[in-house]
Protein backbone atom coordinates (compact mmCIF):
# COMPACT_ATOMS: atom_id res chain seq x y z
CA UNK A 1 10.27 -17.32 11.89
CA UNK A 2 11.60 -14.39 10.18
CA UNK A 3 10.39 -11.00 10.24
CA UNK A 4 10.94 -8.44 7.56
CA UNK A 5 9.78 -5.27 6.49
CA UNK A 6 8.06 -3.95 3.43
CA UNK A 7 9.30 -0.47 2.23
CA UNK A 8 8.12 1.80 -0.82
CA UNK A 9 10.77 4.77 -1.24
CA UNK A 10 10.52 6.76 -4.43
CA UNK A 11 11.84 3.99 -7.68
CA UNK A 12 11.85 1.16 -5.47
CA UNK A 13 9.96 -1.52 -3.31
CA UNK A 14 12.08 -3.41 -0.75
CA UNK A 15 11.05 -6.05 1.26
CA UNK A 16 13.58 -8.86 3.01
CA UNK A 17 16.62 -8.84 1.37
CA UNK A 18 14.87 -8.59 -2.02
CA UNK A 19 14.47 -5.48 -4.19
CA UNK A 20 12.79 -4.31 -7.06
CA UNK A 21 11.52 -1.49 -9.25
CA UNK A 22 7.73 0.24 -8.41
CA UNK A 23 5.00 -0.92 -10.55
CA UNK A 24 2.90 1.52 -9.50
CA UNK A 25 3.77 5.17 -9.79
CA UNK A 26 3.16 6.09 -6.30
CA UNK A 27 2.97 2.91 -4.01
CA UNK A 28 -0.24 2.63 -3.46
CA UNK A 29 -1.69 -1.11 -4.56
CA UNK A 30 1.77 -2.54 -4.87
CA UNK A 31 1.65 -6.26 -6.30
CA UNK A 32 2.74 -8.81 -3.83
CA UNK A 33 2.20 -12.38 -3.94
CA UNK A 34 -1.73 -12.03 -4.92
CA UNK A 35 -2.12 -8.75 -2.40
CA UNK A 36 -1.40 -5.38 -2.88
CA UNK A 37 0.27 -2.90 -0.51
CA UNK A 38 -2.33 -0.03 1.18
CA UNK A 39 0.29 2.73 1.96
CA UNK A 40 -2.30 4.18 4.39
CA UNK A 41 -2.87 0.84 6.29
CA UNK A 42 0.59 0.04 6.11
CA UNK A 43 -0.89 -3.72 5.48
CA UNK A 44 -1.60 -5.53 2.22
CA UNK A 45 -5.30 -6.31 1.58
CA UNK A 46 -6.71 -8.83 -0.52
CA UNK A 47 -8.49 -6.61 -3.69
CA UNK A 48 -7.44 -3.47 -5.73
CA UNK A 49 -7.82 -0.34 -3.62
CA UNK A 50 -10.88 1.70 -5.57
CA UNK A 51 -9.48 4.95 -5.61
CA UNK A 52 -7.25 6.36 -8.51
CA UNK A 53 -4.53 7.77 -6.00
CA UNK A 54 -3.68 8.58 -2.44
CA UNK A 55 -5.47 12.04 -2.01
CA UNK A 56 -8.87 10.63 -3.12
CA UNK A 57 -8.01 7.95 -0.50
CA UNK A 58 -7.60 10.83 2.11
CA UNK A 59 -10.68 12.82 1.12
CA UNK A 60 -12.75 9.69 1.80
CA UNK A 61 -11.54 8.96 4.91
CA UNK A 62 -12.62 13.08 6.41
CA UNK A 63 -15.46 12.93 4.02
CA UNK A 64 -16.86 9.99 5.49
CA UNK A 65 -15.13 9.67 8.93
CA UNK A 66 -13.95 6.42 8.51
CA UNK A 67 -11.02 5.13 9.87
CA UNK A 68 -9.13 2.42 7.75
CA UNK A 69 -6.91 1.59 10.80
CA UNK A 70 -10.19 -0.38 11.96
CA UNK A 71 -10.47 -2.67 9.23
C-alpha cells in the first residue's frame, strides 16, 4: 500500500502524483472523492464544514474550547 500526501499551496491542490487547480478559494472544504479537506484537522471529513472561512473556524474553537484534533 501506497502512501501519499495531500497538499493545498496557494492555486493548487496536490495529492500523489496528481495535480490540480483549487476549487475553493482558500482550501478549506476541498472536494475529494465525496469528502472534503479540513485544513485545521489536516483530515477529510465526511460533510461541508459550516463555517464561511478559516477565521470563523478559529474563533469557534477559543470561543467554545473545543478541540477539533479530538474528533
Amino acid at each position: 500500500m501506497a502512501i501519499w500526501q495531500f497538499t493545498v499551496t496557494d492555486k493548487d491542490v496536490s495529492y500523489g502524483a496528481s495535480n490540480r487547480r483549487l476549487l475553493t478559494p482558500k482550501g478549506c472544504n476541498e472536494p475529494f472523492k465525496e469528502r472534503y479537506w479540513c485544513p485545521r484537522k489536516k483530515w477529510f471529513i465526511l460533510e461541508v464544514c459550516p463555517f464561511v472561512n478559516r477565521r470563523e473556524c478559529e474563533d469557534f474553537a477559543q470561543m467554545s474550547g473545543e478541540k477539533f484534533a479530538s474528533f
